[in-house]
PDB file of N, CA and C in Angstrom:
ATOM      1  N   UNK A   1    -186.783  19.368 186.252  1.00  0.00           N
ATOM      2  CA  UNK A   1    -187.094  20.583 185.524  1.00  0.00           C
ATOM      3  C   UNK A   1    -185.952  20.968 184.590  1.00  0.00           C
ATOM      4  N   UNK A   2    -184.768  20.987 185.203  1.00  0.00           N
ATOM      5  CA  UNK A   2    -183.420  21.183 183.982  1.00  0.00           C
ATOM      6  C   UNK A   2    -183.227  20.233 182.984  1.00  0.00           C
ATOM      7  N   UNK A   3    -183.567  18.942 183.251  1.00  0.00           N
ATOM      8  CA  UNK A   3    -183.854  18.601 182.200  1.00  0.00           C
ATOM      9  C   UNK A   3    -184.795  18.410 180.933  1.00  0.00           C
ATOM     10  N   UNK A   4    -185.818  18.878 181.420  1.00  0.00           N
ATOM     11  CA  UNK A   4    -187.071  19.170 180.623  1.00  0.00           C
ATOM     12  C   UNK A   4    -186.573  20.490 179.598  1.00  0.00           C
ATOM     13  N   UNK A   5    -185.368  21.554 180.122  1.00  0.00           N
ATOM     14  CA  UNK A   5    -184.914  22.512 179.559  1.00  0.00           C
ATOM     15  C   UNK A   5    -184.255  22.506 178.552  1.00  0.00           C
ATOM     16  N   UNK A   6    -182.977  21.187 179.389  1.00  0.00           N
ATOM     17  CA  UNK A   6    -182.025  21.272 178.070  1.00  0.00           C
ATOM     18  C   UNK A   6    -182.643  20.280 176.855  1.00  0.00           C
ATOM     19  N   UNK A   7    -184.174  19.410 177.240  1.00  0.00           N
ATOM     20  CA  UNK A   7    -184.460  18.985 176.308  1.00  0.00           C
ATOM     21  C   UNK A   7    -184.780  19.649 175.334  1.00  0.00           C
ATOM     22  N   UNK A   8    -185.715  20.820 176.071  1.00  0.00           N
ATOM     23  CA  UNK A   8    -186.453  21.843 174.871  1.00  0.00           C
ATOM     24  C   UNK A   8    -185.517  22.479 174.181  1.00  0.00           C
ATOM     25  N   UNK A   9    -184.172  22.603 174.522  1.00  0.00           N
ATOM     26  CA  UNK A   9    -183.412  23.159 174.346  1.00  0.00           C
ATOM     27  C   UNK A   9    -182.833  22.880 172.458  1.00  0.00           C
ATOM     28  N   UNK A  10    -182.169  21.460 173.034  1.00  0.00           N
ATOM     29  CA  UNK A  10    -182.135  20.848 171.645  1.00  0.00           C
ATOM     30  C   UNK A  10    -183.018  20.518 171.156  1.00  0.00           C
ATOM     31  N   UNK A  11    -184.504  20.557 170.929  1.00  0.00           N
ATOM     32  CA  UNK A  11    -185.107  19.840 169.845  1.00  0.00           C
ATOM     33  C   UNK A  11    -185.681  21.754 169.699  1.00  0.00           C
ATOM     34  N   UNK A  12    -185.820  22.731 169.689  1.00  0.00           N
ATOM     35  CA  UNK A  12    -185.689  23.572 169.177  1.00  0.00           C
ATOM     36  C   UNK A  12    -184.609  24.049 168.211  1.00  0.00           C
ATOM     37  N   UNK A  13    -183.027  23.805 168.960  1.00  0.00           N
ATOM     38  CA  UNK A  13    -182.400  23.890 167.926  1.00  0.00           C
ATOM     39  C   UNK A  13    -182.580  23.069 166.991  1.00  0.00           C
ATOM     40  N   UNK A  14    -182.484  21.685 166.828  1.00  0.00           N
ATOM     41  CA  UNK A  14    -183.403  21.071 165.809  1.00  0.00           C
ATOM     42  C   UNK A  14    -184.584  21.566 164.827  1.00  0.00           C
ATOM     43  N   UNK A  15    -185.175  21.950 165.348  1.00  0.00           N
ATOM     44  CA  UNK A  15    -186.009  22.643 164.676  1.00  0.00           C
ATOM     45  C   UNK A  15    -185.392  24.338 163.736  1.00  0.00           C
ATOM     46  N   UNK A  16    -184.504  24.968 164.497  1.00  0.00           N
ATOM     47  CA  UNK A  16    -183.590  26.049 164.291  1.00  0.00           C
ATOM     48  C   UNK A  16    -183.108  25.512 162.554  1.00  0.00           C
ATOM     49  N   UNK A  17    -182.256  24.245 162.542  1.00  0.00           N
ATOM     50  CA  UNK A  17    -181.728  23.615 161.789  1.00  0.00           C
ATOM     51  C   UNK A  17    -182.529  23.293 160.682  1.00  0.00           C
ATOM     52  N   UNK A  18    -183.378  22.598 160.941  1.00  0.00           N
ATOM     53  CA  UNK A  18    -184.165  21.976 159.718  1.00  0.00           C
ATOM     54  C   UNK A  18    -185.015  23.394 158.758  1.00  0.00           C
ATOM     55  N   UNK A  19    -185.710  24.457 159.922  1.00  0.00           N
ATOM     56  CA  UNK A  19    -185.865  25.672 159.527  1.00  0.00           C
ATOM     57  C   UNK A  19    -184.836  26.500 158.668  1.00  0.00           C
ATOM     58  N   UNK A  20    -183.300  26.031 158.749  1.00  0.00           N
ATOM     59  CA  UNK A  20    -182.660  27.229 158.079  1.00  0.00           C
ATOM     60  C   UNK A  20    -182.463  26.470 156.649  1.00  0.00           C
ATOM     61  N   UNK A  21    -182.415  25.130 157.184  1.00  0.00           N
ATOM     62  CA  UNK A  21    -181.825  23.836 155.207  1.00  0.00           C
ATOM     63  C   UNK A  21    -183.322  24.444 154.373  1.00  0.00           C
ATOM     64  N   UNK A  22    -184.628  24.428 154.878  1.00  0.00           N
ATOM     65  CA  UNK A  22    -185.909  24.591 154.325  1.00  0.00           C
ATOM     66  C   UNK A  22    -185.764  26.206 153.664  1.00  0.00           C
ATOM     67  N   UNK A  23    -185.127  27.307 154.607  1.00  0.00           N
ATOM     68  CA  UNK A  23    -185.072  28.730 153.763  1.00  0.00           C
ATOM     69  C   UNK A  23    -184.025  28.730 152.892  1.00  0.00           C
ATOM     70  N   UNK A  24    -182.446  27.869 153.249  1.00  0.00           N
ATOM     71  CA  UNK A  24    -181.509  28.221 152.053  1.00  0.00           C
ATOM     72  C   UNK A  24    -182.107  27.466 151.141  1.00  0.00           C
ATOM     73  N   UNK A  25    -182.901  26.575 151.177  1.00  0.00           N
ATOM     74  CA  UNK A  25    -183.550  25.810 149.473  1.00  0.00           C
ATOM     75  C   UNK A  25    -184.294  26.824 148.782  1.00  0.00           C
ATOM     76  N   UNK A  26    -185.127  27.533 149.586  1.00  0.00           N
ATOM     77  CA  UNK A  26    -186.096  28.423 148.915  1.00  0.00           C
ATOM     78  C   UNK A  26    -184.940  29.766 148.556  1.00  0.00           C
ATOM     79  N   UNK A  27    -183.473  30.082 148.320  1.00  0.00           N
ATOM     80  CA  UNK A  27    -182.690  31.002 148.117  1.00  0.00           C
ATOM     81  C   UNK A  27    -182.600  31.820 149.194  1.00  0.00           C
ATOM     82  N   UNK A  28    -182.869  31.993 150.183  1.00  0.00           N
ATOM     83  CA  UNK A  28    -182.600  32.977 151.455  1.00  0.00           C
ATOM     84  C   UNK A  28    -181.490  32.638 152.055  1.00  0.00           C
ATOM     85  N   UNK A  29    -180.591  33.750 152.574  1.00  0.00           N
ATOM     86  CA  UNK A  29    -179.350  33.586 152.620  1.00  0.00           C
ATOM     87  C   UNK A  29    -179.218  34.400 154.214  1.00  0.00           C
ATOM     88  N   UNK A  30    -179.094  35.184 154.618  1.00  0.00           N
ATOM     89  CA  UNK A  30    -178.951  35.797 155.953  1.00  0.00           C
ATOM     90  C   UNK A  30    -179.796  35.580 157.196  1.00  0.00           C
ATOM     91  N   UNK A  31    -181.104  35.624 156.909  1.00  0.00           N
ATOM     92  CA  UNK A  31    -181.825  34.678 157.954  1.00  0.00           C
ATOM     93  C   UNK A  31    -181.343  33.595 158.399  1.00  0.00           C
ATOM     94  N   UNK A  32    -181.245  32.274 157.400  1.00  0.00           N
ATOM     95  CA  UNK A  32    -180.884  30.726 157.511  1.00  0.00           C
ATOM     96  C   UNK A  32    -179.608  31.003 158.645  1.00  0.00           C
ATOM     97  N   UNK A  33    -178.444  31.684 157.907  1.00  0.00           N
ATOM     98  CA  UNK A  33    -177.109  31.920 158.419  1.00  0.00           C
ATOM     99  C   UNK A  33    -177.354  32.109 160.330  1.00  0.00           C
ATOM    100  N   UNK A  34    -178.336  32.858 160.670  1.00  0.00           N
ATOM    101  CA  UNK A  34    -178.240  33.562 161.846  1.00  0.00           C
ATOM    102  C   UNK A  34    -179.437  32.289 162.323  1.00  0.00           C
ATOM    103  N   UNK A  35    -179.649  31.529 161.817  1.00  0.00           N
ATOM    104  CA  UNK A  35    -180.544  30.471 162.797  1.00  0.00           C
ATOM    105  C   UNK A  35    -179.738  29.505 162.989  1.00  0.00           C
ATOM    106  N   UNK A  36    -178.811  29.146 161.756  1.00  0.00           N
ATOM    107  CA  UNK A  36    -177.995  27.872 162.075  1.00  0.00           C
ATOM    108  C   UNK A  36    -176.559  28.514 163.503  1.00  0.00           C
ATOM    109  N   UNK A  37    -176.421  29.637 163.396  1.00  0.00           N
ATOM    110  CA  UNK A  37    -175.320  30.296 164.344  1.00  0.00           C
ATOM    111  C   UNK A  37    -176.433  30.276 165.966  1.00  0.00           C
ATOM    112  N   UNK A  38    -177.560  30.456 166.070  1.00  0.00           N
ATOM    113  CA  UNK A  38    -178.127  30.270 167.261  1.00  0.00           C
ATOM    114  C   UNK A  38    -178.340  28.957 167.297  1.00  0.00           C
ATOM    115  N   UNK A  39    -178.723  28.011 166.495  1.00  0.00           N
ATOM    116  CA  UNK A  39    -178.470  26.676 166.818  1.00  0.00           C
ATOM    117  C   UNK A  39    -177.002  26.241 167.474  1.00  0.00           C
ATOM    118  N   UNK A  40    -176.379  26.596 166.485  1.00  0.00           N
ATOM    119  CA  UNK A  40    -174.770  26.199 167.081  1.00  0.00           C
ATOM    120  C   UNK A  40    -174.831  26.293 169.095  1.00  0.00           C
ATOM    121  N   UNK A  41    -175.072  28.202 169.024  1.00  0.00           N
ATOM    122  CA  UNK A  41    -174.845  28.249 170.539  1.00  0.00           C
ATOM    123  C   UNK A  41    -175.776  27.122 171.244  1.00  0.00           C
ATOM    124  N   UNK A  42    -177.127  27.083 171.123  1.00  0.00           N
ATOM    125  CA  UNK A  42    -178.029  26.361 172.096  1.00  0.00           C
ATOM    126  C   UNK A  42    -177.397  25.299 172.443  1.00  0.00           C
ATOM    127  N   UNK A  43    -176.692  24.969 171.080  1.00  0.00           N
ATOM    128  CA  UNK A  43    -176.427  23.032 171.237  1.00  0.00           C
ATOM    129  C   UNK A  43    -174.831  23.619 172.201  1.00  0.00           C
ATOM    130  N   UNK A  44    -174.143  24.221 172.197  1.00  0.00           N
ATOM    131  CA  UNK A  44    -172.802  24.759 172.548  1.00  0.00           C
ATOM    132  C   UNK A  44    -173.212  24.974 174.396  1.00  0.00           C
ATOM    133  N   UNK A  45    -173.944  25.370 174.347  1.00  0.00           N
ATOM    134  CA  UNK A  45    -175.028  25.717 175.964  1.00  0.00           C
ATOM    135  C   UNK A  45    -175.081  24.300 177.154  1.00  0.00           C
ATOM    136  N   UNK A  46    -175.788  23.079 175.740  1.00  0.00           N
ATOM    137  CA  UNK A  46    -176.494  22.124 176.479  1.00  0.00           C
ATOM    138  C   UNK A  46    -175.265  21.120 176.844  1.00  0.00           C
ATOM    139  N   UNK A  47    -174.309  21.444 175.741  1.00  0.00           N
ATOM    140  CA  UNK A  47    -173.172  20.349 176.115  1.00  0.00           C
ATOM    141  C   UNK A  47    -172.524  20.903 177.336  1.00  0.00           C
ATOM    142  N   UNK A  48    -172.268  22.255 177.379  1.00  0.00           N
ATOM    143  CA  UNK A  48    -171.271  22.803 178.315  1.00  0.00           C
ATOM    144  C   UNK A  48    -172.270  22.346 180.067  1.00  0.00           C
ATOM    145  N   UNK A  49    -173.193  22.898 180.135  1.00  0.00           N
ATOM    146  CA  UNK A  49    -174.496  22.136 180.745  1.00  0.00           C
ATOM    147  C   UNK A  49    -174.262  20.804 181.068  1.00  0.00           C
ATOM    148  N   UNK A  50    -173.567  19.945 180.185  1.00  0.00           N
ATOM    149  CA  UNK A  50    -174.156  18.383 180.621  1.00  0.00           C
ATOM    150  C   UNK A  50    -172.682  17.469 181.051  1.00  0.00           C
ATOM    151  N   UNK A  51    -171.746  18.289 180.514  1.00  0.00           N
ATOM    152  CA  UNK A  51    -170.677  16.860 180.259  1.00  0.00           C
ATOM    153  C   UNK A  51    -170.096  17.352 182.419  1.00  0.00           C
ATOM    154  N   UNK A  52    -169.719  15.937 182.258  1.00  0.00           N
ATOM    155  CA  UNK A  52    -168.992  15.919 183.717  1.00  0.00           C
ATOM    156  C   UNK A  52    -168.282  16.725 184.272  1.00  0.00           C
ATOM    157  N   UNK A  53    -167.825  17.527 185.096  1.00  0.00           N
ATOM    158  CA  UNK A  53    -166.738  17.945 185.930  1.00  0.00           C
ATOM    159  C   UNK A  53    -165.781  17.000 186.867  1.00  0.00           C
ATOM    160  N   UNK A  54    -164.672  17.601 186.801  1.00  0.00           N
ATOM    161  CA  UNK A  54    -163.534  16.403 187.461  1.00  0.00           C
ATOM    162  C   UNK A  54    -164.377  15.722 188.496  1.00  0.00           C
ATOM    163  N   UNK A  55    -165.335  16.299 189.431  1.00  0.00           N
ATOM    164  CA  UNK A  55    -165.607  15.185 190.285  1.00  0.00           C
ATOM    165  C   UNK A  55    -166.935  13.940 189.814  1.00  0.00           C
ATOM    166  N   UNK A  56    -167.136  14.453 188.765  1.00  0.00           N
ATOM    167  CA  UNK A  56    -168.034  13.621 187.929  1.00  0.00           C
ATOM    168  C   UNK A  56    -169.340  13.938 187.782  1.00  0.00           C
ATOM    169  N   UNK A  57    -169.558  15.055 188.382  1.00  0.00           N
ATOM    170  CA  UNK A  57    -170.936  15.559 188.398  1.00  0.00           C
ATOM    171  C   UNK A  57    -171.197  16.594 187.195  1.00  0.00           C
ATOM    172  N   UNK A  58    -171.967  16.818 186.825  1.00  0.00           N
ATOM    173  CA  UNK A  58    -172.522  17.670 185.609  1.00  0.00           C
ATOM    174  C   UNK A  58    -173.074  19.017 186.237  1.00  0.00           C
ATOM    175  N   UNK A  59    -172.843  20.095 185.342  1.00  0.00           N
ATOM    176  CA  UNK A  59    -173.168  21.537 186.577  1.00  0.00           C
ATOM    177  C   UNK A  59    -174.251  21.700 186.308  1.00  0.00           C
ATOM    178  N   UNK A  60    -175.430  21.071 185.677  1.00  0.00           N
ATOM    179  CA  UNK A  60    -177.011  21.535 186.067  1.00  0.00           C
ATOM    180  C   UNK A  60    -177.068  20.285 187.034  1.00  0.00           C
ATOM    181  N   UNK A  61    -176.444  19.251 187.499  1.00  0.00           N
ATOM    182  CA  UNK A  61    -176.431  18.720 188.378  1.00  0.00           C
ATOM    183  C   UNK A  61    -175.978  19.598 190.083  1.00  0.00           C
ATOM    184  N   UNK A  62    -174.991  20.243 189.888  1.00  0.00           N
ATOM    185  CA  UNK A  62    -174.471  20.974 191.156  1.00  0.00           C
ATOM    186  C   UNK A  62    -175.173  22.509 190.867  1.00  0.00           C
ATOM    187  N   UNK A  63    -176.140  23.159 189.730  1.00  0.00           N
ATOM    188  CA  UNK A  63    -176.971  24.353 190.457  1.00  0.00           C
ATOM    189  C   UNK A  63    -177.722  24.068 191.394  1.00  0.00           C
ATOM    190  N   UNK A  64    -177.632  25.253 192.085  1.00  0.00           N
ATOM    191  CA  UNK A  64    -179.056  25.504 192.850  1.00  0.00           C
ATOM    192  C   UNK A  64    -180.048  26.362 192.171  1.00  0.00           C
ATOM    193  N   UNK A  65    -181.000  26.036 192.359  1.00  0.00           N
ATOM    194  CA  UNK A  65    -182.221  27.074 191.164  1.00  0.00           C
ATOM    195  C   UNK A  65    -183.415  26.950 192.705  1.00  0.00           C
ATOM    196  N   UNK A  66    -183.697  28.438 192.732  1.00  0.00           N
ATOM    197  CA  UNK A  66    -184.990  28.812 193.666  1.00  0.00           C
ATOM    198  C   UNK A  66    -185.871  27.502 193.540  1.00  0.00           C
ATOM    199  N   UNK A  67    -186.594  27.170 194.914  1.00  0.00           N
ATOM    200  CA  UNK A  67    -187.798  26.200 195.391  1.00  0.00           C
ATOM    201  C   UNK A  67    -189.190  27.150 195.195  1.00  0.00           C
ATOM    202  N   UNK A  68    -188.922  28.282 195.068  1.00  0.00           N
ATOM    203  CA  UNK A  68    -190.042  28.931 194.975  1.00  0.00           C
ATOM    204  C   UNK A  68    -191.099  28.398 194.058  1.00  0.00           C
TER     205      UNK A  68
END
C-alpha cells in the first residue's frame, strides 16, 4: 500500500510539473510558481520516505500504519 502512495505520489507531481511548463507557455506566472514549489515538496517527501537509514532499512519500510 505505501508503495502504491509514494507512486501516486510522484507521477502526480509529474503531472504538477508538466501542468506548470503548459501555464508558464500560455504567460501565467503565480499559479505555475506554486505548482512547481508543491512538486518540489512531494518529490522532497518521497525521497526522504525512501532512501535508507544507517541500518539499511527505509522508514516507510519501519512504519507501522493501522491493519484496520
Amino acid at each position: 500500500m505505501t508503495s502504491f502512495v509514494l507512486s501516486l505520489a510522484m507521477l502526480t507531481a509529474m503531472a504538477l510539473i508538466a501542468g506548470a511548463i503548459f501555464l508558464l507557455r500560455r504567460g501565467q506566472r503565480k499559479q505555475p510558481v506554486l505548482m512547481l514549489i508543491l512538486a518540489a515538496v512531494m518529490i522532497g517527501n518521497v525521497v526522504i520516505w525512501s532512501i535508507p537509514t544507517e541500518g539499511g532499512n527505509a522508514l516507510v519500510d519501519q512504519a507501522e500504519f493501522p491493519t484496520d
